[in-house]
N, C-alpha and C. Protein backbone atom coordinates (compact mmCIF):
# COMPACT_ATOMS: atom_id res chain seq x y z
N UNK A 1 -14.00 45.91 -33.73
CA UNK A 1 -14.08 44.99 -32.63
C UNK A 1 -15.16 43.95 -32.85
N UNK A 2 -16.17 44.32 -33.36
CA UNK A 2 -17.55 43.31 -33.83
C UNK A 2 -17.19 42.43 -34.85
N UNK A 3 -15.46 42.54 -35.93
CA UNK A 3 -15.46 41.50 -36.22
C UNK A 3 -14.57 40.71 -35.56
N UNK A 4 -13.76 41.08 -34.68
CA UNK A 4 -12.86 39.53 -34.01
C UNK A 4 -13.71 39.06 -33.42
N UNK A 5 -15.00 39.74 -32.49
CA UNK A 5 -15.97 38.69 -32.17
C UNK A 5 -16.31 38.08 -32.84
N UNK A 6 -16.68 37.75 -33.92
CA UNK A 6 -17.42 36.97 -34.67
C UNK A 6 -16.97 36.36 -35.27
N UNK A 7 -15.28 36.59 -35.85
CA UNK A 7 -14.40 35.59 -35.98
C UNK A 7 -14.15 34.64 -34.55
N UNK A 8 -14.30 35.14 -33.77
CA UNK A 8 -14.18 34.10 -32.56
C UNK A 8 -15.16 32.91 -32.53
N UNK A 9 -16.39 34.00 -32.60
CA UNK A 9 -17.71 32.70 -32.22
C UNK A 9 -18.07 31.80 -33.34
N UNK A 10 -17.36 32.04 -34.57
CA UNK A 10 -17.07 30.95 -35.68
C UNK A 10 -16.25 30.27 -35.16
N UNK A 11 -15.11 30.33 -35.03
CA UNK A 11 -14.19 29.14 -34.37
C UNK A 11 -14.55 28.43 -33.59
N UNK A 12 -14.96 29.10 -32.60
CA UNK A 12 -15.34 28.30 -31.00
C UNK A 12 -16.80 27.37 -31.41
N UNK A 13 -17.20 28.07 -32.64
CA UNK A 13 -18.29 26.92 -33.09
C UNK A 13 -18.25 25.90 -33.95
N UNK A 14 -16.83 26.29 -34.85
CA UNK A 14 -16.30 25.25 -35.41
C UNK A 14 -15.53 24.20 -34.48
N UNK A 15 -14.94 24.53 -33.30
CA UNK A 15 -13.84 23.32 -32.66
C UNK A 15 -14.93 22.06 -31.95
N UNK A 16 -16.08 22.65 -31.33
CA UNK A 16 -16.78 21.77 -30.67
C UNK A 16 -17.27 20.17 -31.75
N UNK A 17 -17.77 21.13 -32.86
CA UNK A 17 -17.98 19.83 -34.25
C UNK A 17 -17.01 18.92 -33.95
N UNK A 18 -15.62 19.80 -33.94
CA UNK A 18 -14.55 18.57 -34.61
C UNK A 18 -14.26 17.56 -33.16
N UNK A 19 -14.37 18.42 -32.11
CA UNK A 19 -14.04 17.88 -30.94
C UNK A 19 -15.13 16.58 -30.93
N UNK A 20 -16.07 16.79 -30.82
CA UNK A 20 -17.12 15.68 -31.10
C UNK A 20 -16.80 14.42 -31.99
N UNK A 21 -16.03 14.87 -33.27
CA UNK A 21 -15.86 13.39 -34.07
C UNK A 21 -14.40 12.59 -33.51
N UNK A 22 -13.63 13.59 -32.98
CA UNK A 22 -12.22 13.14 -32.63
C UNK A 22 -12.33 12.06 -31.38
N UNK A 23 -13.01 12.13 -30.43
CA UNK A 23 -13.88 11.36 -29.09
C UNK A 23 -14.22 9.83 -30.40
N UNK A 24 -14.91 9.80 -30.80
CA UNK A 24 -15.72 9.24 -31.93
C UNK A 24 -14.76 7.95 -32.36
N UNK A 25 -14.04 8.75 -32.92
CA UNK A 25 -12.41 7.78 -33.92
C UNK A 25 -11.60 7.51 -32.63
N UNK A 26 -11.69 8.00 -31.44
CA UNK A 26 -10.40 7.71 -30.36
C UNK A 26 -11.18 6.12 -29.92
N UNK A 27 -12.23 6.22 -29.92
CA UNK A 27 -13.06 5.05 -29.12
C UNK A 27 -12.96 4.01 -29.87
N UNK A 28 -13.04 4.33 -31.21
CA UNK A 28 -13.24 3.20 -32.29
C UNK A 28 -12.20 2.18 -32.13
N UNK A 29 -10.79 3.18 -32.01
CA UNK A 29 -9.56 3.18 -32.21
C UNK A 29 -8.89 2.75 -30.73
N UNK A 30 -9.53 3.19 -29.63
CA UNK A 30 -9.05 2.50 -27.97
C UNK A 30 -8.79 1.13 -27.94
N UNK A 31 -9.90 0.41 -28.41
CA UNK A 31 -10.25 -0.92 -27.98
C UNK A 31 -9.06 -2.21 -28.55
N UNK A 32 -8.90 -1.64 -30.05
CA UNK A 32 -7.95 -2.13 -31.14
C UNK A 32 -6.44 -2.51 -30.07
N UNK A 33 -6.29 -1.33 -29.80
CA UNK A 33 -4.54 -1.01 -29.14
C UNK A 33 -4.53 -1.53 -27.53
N UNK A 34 -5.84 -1.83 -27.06
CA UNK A 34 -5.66 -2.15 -25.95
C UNK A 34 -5.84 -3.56 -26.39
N UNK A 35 -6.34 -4.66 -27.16
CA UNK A 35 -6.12 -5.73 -27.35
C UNK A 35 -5.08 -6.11 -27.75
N UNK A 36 -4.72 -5.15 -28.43
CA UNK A 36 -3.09 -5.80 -28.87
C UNK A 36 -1.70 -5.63 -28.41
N UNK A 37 -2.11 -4.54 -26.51
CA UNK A 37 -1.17 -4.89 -25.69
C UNK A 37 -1.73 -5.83 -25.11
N UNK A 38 -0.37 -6.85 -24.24
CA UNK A 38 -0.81 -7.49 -23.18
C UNK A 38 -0.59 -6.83 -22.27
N UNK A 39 -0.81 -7.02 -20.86
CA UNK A 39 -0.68 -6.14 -20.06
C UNK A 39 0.36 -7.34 -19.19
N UNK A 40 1.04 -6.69 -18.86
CA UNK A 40 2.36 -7.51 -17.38
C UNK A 40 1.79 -7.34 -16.50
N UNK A 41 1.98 -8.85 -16.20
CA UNK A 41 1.62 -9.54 -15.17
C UNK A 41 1.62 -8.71 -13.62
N UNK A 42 0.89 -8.76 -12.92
CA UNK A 42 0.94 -7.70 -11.59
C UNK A 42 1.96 -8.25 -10.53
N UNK A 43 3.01 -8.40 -9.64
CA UNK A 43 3.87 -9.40 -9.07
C UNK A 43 3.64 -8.94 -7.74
N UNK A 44 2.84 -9.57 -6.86
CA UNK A 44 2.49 -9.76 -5.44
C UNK A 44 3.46 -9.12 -4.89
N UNK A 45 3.62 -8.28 -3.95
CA UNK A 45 4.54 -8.00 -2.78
C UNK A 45 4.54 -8.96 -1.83
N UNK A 46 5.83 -9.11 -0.95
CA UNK A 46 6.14 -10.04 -0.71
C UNK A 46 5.78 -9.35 0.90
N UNK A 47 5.12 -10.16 1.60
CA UNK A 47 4.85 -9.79 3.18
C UNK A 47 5.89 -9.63 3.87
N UNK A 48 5.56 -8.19 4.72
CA UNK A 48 6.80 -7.48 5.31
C UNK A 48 6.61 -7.58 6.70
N UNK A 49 7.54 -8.00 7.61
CA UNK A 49 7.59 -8.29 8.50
C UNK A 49 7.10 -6.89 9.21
N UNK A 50 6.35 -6.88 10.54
CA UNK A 50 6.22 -5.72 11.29
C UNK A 50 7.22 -5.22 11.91
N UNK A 51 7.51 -4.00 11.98
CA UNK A 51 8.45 -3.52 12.65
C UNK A 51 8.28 -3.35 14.10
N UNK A 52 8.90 -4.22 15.02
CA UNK A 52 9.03 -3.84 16.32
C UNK A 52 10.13 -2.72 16.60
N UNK A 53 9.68 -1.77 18.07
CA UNK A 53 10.68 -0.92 18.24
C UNK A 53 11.17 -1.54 19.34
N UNK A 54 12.55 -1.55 19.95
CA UNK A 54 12.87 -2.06 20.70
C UNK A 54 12.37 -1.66 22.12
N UNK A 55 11.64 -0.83 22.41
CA UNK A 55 10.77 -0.35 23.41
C UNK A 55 9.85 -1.32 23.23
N UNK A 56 9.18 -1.21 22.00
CA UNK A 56 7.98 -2.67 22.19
C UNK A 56 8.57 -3.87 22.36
N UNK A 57 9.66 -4.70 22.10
CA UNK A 57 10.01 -5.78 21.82
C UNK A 57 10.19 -5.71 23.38
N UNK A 58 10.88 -4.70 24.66
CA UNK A 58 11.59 -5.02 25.80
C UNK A 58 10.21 -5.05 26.85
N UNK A 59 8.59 -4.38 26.05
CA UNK A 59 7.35 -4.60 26.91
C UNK A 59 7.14 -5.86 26.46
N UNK A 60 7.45 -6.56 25.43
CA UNK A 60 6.77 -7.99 25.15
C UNK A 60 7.53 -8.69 26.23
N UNK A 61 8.96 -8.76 26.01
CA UNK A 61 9.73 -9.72 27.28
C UNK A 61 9.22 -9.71 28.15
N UNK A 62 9.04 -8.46 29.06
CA UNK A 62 8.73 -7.86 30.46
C UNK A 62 7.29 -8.81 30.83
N UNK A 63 6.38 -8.66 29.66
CA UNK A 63 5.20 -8.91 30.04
C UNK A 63 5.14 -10.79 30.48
N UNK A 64 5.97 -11.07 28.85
CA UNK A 64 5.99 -12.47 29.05
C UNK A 64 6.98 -13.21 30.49
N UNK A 65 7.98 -12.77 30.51
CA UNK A 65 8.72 -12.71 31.68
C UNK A 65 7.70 -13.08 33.25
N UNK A 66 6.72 -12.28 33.02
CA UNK A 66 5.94 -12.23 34.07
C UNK A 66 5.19 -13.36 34.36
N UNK A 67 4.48 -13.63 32.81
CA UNK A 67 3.66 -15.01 32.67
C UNK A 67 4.51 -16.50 32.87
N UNK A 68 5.59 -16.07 32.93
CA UNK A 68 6.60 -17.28 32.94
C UNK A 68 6.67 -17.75 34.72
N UNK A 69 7.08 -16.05 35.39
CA UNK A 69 7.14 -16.35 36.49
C UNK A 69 6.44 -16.81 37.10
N UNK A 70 4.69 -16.06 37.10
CA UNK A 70 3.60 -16.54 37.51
C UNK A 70 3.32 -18.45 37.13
N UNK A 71 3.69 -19.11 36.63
CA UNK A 71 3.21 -20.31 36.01
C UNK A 71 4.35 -21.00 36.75
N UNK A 72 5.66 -20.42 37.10
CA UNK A 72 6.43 -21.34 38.43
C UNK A 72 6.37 -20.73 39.46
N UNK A 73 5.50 -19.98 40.36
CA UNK A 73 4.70 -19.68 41.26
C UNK A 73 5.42 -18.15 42.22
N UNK A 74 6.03 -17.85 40.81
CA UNK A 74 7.08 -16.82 41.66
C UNK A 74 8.50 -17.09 42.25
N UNK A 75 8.91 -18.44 42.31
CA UNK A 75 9.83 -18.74 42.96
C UNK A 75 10.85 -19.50 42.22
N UNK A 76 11.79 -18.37 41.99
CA UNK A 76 12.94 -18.67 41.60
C UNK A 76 14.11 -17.62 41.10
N UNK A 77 15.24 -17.39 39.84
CA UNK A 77 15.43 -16.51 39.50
C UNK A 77 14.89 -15.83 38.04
N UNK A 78 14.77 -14.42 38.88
CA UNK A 78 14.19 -14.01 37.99
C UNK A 78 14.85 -13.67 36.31
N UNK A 79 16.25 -13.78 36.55
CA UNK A 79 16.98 -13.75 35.38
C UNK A 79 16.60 -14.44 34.53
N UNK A 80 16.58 -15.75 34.91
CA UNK A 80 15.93 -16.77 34.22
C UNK A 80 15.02 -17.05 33.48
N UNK A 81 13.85 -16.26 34.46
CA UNK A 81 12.53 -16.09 33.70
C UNK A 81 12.33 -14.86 32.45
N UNK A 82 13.69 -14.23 32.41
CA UNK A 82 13.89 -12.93 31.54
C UNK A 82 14.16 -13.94 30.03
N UNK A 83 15.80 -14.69 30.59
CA UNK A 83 15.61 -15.32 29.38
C UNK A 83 15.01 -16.51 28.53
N UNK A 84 13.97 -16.97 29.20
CA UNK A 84 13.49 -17.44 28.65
C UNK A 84 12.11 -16.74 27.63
N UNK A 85 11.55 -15.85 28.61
CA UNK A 85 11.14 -15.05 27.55
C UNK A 85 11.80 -13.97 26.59
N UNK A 86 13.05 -13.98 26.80
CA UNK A 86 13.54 -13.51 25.72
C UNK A 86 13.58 -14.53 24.02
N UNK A 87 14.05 -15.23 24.78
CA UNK A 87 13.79 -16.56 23.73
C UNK A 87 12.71 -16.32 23.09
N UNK A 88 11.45 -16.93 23.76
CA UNK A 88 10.14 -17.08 23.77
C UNK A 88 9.66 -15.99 22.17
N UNK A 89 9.67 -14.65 22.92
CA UNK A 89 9.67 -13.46 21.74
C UNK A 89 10.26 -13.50 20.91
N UNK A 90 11.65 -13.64 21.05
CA UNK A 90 12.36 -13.40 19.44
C UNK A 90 11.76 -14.58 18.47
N UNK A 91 11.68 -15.79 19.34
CA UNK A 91 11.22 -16.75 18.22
C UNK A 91 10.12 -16.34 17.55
N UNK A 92 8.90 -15.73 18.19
CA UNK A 92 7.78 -15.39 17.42
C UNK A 92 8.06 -13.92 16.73
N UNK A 93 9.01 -13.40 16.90
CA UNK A 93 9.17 -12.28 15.88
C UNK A 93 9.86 -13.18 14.68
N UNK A 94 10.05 -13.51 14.39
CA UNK A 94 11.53 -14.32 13.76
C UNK A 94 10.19 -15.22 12.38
């Protein structure tokens, strides 16, 4: 048994040496191969619209709807004031 140990702790003292020069030649050798790729070009993603849920899109109307009414003093129909802020929103989602 005292010699596979010691065949061991030769090895394990031989790999570290070599491990050491192999680091050594990889570095030498990195710089070479990375100059002589180019690297492709990175291509911007293209801005993605936010997703409204139609629960949010029917509080934006509602709200704006309101601001519409308020600014003709309450008086009139209110259908009216729906679609125009319906309008109003989709255009700024859009």
């Amino acid at each position: 048994m005292t010699t596979t140990k010691k065949t061991t702790t030769k090895k394990a003292a031989a790999k570290p040496a070599a491990a050491k020069k192999a680091p050594a030649k990889a570095a030498a050798k990195a710089p070479a191969k990375v100059a002589a790729k180019p690297k492709a070009a990175a291509k911007p993603k293209a801005a993605s619209k936010p997703v409204v849920t139609p629960e949010q899109r029917y509080c934006m109307i509602q709200e704006a709807a309101y601001y519409i009414a308020e600014r003709h003093g309450f008086n009139g129909d209110s259908a009216y004031f729906w679609s125009l802020a319906e309008a109003e929103i989709d255009a700024k989602l859009k």
